[in-house]
Protein backbone atom coordinates (compact mmCIF):
# COMPACT_ATOMS: atom_id res chain seq x y z
CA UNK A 1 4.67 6.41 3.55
CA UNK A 2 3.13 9.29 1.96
CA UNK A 3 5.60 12.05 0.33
CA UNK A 4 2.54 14.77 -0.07
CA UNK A 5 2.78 17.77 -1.89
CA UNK A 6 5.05 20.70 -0.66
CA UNK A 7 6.05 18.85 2.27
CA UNK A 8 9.90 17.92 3.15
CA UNK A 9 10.48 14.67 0.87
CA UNK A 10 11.96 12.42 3.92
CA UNK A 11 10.96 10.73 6.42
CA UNK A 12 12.09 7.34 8.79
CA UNK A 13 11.09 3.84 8.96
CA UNK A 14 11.91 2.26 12.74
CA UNK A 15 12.71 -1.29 12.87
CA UNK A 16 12.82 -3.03 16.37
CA UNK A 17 14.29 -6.10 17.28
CA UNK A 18 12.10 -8.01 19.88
CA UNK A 19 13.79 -11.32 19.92
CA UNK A 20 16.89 -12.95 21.78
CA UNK A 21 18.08 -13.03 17.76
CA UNK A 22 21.08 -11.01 16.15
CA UNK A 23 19.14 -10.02 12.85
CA UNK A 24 20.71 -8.83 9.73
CA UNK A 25 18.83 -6.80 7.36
CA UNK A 26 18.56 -6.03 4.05
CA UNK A 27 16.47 -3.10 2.55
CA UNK A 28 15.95 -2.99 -1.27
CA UNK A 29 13.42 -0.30 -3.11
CA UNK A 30 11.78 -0.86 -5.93
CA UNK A 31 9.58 1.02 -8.05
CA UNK A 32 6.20 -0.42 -9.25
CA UNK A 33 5.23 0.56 -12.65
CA UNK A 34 1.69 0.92 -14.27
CA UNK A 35 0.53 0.10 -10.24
CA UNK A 36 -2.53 -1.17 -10.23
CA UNK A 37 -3.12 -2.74 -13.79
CA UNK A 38 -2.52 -5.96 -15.37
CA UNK A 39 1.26 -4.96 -16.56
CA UNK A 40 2.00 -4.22 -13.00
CA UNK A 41 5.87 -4.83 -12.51
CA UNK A 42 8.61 -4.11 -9.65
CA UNK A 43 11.23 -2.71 -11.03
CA UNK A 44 15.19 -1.90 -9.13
CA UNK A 45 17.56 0.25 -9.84
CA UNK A 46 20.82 0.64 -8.41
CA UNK A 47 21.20 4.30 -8.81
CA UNK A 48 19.30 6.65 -6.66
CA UNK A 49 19.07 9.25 -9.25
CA UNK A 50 17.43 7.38 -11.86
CA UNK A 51 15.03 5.55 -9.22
CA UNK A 52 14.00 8.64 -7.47
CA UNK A 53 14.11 7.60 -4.37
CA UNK A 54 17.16 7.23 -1.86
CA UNK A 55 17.15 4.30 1.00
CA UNK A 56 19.58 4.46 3.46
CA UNK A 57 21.58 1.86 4.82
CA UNK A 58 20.73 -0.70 2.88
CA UNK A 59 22.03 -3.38 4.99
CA UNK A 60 22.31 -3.18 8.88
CA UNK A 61 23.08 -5.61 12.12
CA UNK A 62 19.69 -5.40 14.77
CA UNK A 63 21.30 -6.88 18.03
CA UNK A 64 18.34 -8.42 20.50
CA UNK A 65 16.70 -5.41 22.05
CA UNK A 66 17.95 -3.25 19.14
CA UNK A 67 15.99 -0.41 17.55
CA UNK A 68 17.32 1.75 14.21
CA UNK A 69 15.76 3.76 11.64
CA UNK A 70 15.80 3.62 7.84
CA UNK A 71 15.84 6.62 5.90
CA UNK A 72 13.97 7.30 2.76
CA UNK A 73 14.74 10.15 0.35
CA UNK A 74 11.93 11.15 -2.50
CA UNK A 75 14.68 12.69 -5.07
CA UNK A 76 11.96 13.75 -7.20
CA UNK A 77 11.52 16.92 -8.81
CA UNK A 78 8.68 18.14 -11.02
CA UNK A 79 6.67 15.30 -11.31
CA UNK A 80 3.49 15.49 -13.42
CA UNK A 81 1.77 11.95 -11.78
CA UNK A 82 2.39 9.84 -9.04
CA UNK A 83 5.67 7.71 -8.43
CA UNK A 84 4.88 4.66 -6.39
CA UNK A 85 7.41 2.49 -4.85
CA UNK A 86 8.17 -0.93 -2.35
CA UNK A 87 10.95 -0.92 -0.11
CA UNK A 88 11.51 -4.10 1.28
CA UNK A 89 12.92 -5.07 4.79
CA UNK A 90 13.92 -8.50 4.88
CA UNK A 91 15.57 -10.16 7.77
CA UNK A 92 17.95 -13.28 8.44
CA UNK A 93 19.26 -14.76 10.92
CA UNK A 94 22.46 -17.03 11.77
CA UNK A 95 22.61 -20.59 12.53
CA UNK A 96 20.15 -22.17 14.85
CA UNK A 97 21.61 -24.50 17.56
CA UNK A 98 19.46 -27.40 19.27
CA UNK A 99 20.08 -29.56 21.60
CA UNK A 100 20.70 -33.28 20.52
CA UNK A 101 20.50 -35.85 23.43
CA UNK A 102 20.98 -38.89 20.84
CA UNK A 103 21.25 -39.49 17.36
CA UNK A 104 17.22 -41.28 17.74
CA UNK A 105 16.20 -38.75 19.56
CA UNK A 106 17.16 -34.93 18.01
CA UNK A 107 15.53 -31.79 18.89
CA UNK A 108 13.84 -29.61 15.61
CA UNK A 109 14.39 -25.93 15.57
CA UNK A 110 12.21 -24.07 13.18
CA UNK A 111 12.87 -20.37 12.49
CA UNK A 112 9.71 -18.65 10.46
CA UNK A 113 11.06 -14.98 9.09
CA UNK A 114 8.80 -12.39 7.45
CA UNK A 115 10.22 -9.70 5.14
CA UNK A 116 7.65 -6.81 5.25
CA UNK A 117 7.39 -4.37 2.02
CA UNK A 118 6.54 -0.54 3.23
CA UNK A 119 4.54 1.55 0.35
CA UNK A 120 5.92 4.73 -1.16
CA UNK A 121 3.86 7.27 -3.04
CA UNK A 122 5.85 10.12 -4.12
CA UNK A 123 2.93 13.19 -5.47
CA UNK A 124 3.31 15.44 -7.59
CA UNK A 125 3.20 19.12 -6.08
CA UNK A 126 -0.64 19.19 -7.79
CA UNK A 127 -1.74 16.17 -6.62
CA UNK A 128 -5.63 16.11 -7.80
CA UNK A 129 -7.43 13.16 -7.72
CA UNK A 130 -11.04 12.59 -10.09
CA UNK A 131 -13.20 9.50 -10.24
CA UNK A 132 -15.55 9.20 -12.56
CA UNK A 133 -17.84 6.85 -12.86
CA UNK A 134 -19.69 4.77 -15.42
CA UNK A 135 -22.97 2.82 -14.53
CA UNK A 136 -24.59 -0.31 -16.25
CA UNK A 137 -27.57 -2.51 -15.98
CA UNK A 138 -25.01 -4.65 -14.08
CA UNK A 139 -21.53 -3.00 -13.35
CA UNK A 140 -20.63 0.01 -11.71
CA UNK A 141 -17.23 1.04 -13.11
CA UNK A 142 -15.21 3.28 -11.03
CA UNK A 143 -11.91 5.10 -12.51
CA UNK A 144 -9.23 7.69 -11.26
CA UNK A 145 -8.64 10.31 -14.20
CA UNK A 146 -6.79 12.27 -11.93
CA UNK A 147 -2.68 12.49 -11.61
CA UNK A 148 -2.61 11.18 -7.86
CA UNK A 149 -3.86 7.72 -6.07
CA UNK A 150 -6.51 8.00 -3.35
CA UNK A 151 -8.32 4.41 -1.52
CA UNK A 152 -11.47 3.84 -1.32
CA UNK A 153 -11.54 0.90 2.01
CA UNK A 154 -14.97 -0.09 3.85
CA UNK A 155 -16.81 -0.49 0.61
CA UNK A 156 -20.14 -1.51 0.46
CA UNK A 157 -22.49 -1.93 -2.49
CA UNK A 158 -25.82 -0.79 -2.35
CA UNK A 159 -29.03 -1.09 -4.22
CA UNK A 160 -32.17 1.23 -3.41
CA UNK A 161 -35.24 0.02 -3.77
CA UNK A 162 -38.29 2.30 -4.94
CA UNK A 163 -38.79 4.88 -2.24
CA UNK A 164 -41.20 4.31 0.19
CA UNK A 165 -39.48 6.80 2.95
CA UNK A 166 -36.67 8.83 3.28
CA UNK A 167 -33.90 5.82 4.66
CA UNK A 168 -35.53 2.63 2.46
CA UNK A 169 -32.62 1.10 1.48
CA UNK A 170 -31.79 -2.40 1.17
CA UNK A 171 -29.00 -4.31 3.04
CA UNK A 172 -25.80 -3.11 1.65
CA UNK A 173 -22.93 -6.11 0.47
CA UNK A 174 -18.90 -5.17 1.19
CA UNK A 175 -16.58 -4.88 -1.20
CA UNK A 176 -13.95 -4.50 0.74
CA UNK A 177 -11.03 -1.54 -0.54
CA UNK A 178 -9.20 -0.39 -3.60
CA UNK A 179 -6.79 1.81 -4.20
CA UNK A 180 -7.11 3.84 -7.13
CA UNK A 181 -3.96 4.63 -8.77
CA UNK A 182 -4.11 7.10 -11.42
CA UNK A 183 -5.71 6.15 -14.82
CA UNK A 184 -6.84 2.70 -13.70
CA UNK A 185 -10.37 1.34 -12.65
CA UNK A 186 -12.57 -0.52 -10.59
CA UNK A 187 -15.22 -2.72 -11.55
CA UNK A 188 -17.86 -3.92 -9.41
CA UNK A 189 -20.37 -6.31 -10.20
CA UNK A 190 -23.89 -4.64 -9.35
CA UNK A 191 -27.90 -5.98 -8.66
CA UNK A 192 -29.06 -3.25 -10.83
CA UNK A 193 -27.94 -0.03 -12.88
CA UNK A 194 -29.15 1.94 -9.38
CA UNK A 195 -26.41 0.26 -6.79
CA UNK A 196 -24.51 2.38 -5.17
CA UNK A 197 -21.04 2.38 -3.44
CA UNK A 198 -20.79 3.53 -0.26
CA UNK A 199 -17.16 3.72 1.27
CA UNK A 200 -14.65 6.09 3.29
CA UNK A 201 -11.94 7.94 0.72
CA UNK A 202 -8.47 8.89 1.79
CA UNK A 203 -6.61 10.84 -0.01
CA UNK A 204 -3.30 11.76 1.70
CA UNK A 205 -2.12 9.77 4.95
CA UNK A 206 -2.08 12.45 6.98
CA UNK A 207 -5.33 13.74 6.43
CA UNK A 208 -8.40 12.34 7.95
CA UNK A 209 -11.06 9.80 5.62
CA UNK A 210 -14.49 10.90 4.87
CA UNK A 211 -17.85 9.42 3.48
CA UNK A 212 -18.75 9.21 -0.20
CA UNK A 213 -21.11 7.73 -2.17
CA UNK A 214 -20.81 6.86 -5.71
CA UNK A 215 -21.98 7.69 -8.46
């Protein structure tokens, strides 16, 4: 969920129950600080204010066949750099009945629930993102020294081999995707100091990916 800049800061999450289950839900935000780095951390707060970001209900009763919506709130104002949050949807059940024809013989029910976290990024109104890079004999060192988060996703490492016409390139390796939240980097191991990385860049979700290479 992408709150992008001068755009109405809401928007609604719909959950559907499938099963012949009563579910009952809980939804708890979070925000992640430094995201992205090694002191990565979730962090909750109780108050809406101070967290930024309103969730609403917090708790709710899916009956089989059910469908309803969550409602999330970016409260903030002014924001020089992104704000990146969780908000987790995790569901329970009651009590599971089997069937139990004799105590030798008993019938085993197993229920397997999955809580599912949905991303958050609330921008700031002048949401610019940079990467720079910085090249080695064998790293290629991409960083975001911009205030907003962008990914980088079908990655694949390159190295070019001395021209002999206008497409000789070797085979290409993936690398798979990154997001790049502000201020941090990505480091990928390269063949030579003249790899490069070719992948498709998103910046907001609404807006479609296109093709860069880098550096």
């Amino acid at each position: 969920m992408d709150f992008e800049p001068n755009i109405t800061p809401r928007a609604d999450v719909i959950i559907r129950n499938e099963s012949k289950d009563r579910y009952y839900i809980t939804v708890a935000p979070s925000e992640i600080v430094n995201p992205g780095t090694a002191t990565e951390k979730r962090v909750e707060e109780a108050d809406p204010d101070k967290l930024g970001l309103l969730v609403t209900p917090n708790r709710l009763i899916l009956e089989p066949g059910g469908m309803r919506s969550i409602r999330i709130v970016s409260l903030n104002n002014a924001l020089t750099s992104d704000r990146i949050y969780r908000v987790r949807i995790s569901p329970q059940v009651g009590d599971i009945e089997t069937t139990q024809s004799n105590v030798a013989n008993r019938d085993m029910a197993i229920k397997l629930l999955a809580a599912y976290d949905v991303l958050v990024t609330a921008r700031p109104n002048d949401a610019k993102a940079h990467l720079v890079t910085t090249q080695g004999d064998k790293t290629l060192v991409i960083r975001n020294d911009g205030n907003t988060n962008l990914l980088l996703f079908d990655g694949e490492l390159c190295a070019t081999q001395p021209a002999k016409s206008k497409n000789d390139t070797t085979a290409c390796q993936g690398v798979g995707s990154h997001r790049m939240y502000p201020g941090t980097s990505w480091e990928l191991k390269t063949g030579s100091s003249t790899d490069t990385l070719h992948a498709r860049q998103r910046l907001y979700a609404s807006t479609e990916p296109k093709s860069v290479v880098l550096p």
